[in-house]
Protein backbone atom coordinates (compact mmCIF):
# COMPACT_ATOMS: atom_id res chain seq x y z
CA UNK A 1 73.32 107.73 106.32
CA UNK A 2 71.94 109.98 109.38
CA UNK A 3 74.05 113.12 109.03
CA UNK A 4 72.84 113.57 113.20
CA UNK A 5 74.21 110.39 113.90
CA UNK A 6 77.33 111.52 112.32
CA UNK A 7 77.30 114.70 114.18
CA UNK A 8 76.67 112.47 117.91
CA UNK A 9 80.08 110.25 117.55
CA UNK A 10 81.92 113.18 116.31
CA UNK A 11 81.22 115.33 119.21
CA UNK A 12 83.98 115.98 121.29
CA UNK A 13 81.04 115.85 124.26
CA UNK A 14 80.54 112.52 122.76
CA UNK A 15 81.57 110.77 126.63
CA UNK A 16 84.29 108.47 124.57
CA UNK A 17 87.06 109.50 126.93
CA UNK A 18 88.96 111.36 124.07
CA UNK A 19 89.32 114.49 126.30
CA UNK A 20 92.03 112.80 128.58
CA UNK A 21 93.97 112.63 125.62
CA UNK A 22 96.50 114.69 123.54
CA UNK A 23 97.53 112.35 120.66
CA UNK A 24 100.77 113.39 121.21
CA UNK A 25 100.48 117.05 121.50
CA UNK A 26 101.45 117.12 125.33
CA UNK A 27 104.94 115.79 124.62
CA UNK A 28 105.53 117.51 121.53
CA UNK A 29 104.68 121.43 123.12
CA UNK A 30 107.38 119.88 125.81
CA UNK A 31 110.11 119.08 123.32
CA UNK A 32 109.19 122.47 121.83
CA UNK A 33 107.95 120.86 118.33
CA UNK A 34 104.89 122.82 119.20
CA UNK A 35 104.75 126.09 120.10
CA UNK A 36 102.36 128.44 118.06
CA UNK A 37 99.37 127.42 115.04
CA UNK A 38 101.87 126.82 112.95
CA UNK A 39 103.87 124.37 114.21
CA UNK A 40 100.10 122.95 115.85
CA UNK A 41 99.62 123.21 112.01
CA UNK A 42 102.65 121.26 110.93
CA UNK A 43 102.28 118.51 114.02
CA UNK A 44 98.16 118.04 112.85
CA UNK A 45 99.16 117.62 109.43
CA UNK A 46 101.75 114.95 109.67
CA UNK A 47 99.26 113.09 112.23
CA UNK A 48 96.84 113.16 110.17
CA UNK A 49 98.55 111.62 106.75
CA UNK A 50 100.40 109.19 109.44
CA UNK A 51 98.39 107.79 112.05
CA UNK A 52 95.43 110.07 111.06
CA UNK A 53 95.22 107.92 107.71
CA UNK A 54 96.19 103.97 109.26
CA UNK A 55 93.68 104.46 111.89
CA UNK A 56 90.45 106.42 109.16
CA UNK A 57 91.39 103.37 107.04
CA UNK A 58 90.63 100.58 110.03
CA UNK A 59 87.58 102.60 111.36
CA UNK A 60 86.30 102.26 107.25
CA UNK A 61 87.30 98.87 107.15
CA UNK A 62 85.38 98.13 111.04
CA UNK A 63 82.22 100.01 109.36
CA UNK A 64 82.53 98.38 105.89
CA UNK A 65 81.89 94.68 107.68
CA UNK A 66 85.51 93.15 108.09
CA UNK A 67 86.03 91.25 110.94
CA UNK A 68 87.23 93.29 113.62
CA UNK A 69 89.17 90.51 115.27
CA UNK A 70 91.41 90.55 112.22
CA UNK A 71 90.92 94.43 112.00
CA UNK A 72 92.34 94.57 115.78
CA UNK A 73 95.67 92.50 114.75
CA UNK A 74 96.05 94.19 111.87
CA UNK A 75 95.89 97.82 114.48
CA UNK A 76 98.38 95.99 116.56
CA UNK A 77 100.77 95.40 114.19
CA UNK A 78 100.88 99.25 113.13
CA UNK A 79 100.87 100.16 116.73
CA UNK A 80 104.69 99.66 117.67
CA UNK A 81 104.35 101.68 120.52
CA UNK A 82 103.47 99.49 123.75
CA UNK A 83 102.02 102.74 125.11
CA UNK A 84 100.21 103.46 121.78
CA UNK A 85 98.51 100.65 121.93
CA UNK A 86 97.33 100.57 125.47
CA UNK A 87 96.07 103.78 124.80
CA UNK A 88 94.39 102.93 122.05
CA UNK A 89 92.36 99.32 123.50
CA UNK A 90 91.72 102.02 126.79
CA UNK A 91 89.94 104.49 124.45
CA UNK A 92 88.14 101.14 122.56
CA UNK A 93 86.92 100.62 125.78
CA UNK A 94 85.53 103.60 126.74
CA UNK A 95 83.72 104.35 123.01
CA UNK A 96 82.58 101.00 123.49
CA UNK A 97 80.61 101.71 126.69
CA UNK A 98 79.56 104.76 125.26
CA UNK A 99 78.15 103.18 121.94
CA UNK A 100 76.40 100.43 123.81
CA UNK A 101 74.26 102.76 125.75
CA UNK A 102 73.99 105.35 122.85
CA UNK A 103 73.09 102.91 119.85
CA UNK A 104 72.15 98.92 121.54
CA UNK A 105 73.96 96.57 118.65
CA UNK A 106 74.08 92.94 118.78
CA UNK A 107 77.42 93.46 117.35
CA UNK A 108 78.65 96.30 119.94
CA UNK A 109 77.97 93.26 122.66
CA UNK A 110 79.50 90.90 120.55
CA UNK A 111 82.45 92.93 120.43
CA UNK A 112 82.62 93.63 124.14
CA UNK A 113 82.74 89.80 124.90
CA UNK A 114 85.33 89.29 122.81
CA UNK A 115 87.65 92.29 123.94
CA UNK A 116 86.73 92.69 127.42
CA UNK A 117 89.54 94.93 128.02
CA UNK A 118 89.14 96.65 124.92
CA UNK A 119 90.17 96.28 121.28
CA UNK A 120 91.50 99.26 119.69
CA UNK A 121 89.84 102.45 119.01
CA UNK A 122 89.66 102.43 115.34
CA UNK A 123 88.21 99.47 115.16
CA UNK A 124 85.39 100.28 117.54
CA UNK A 125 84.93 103.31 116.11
CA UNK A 126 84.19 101.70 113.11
CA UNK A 127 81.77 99.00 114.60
CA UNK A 128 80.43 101.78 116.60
CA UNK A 129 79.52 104.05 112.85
CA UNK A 130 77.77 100.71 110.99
CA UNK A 131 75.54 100.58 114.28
CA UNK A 132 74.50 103.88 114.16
CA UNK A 133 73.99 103.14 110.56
CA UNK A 134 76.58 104.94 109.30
CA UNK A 135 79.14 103.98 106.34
CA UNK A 136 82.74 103.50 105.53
CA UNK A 137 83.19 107.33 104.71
CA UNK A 138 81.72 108.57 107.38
CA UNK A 139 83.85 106.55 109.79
CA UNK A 140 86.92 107.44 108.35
CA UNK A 141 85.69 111.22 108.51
CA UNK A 142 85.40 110.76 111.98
CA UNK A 143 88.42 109.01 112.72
CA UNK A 144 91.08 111.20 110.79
CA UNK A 145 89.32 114.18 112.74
CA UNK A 146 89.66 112.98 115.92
CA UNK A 147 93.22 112.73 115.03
CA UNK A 148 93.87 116.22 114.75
CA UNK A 149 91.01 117.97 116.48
CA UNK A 150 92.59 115.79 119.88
CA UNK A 151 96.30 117.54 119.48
CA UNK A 152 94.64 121.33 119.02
CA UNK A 153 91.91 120.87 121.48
CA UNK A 154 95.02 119.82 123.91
CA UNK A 155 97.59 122.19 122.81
CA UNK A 156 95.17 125.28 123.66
CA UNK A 157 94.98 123.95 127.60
CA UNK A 158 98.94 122.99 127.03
CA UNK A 159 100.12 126.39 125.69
CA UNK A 160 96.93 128.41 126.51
CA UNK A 161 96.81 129.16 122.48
CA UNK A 162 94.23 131.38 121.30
CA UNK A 163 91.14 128.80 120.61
CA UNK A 164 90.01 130.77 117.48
CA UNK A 165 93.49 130.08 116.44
CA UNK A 166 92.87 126.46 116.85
CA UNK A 167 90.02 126.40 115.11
CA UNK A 168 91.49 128.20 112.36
CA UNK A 169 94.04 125.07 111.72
CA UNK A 170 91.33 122.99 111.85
CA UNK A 171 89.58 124.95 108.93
CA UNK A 172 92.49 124.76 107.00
CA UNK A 173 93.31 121.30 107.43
CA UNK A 174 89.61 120.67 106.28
CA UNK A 175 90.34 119.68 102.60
CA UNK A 176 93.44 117.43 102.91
CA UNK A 177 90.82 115.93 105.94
CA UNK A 178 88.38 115.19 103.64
CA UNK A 179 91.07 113.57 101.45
CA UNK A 180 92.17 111.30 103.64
CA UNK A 181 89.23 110.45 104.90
CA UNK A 182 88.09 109.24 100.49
CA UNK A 183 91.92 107.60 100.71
CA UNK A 184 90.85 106.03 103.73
CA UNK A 185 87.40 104.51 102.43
CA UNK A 186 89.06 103.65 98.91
CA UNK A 187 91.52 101.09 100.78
CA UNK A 188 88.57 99.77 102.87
CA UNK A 189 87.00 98.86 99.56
CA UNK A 190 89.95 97.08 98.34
CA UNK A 191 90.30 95.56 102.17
CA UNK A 192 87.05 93.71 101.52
CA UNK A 193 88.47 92.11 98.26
CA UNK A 194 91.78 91.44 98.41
CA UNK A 195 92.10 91.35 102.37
CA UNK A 196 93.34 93.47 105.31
CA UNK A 197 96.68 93.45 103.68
CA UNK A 198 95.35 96.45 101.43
CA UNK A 199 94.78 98.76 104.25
CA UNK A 200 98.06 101.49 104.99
CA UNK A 201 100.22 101.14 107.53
CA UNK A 202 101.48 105.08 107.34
CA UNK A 203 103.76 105.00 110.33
CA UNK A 204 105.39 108.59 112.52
CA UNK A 205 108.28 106.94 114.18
CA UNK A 206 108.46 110.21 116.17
CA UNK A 207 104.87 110.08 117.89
CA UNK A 208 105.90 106.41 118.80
CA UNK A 209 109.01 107.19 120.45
CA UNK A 210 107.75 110.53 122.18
CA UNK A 211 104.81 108.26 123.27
CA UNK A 212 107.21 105.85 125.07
CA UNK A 213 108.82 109.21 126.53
CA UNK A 214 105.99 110.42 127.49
CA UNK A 215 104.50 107.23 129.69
CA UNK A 216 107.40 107.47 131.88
CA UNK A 217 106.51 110.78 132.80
CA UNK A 218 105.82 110.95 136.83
CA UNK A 219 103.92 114.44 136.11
CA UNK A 220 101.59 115.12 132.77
CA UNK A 221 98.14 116.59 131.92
CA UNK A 222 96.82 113.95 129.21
CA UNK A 223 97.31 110.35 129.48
CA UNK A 224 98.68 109.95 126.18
């Protein structure tokens, strides 16, 4: 494993398209769910053991060898949300570009021809980590951070919070992160012997619907 690798795809300067993004954040500080760190706090931490966890668990899978064709049906099926998912194949498509140039694959390309408008972002996060020779673990690490870090980085420019406060949920949610992230490899492992079937499917109903909401929204900051 090479820890700078790890630190490259996990770099919110990391050109992956991520920034244009608020994982749900934008619509919840406009319904008022969000409004200070703590309710950031509350609205990370459900993320992450929700979507945080389904999509750490296809990014470990994606790294761990599993086909992502079959990884990318199994993301559409927990992806109810038409806008969810054409968020998520527009962000695969960006990290894909990204990887390509940052570590050449044969199976980065192989992906591209077979998704040309993009599969989801899990799973090429996931084929993005085993290029850079990275594992399971480290995928998921990166995966259930991006699902918080996305909603605080966008709630400071949504609310102007206090950044240090940010960071400061962050820090705290750093051990249940790191737990979800081991959850997340653990059902990988079990994905590659008993099949994609063994991988969660933690759903938030609530990000779903405000996701919907959100779309139809003539005026917003994030695209998602």
């Amino acid at each position: 494993m090479s820890l700078a690798a790890l630190l490259v795809l996990a770099d919110g300067r990391f050109p992956a398209g991520g920034h244009a993004h608020s994982g749900g954040a934008e619509a919840a500080c406009k319904a008022g769910r969000i409004h200070d760190a703590a309710t950031l706090e509350g609205f990370c931490r459900g993320r992450l053991h929700t979507a945080g966890l389904t999509a750490a668990a296809l990014a470990a899978a994606a790294a761990a060898g599993l086909d992502p064709a079959v990884l990318d049906a199994e993301a559409d099926a927990r992806t109810p949300s038409p806008a969810l998912r054409t968020a998520a194949r527009r962000l695969g498509r960006q990290l894909l570009r990204a990887a390509r140039a940052t570590w050449p694959d044969p199976a980065l390309e192989q992906l591209a021809a077979a998704f040309p408008r993009g599969a989801h972002q899990p799973v090429v996060l996931g084929v993005t980590a085993r290029a850079a020779g990275l594992g399971p673990r480290d995928a998921a690490h990166v995966a259930a951070y991006e699902s918080v870090g996305g909603p605080a980085t966008a709630t400071v420019r949504l609310l102007g919070l206090d950044p240090f406060e940010a960071s400061g949920v962050l820090a705290r949610l750093a051990p249940e992160l790191d737990a979800v992230a081991a959850r997340a490899a653990e059902a990988a492992h079990q994905a590659l012997l008993d099949g994609p079937e063994a991988l969660p499917a933690a759903s938030s109903p609530l990000l779903e619907i405000a996701a919907e909401v959100h779309a139809d929204w003539p005026v917003r900051l994030f695209a998602s």
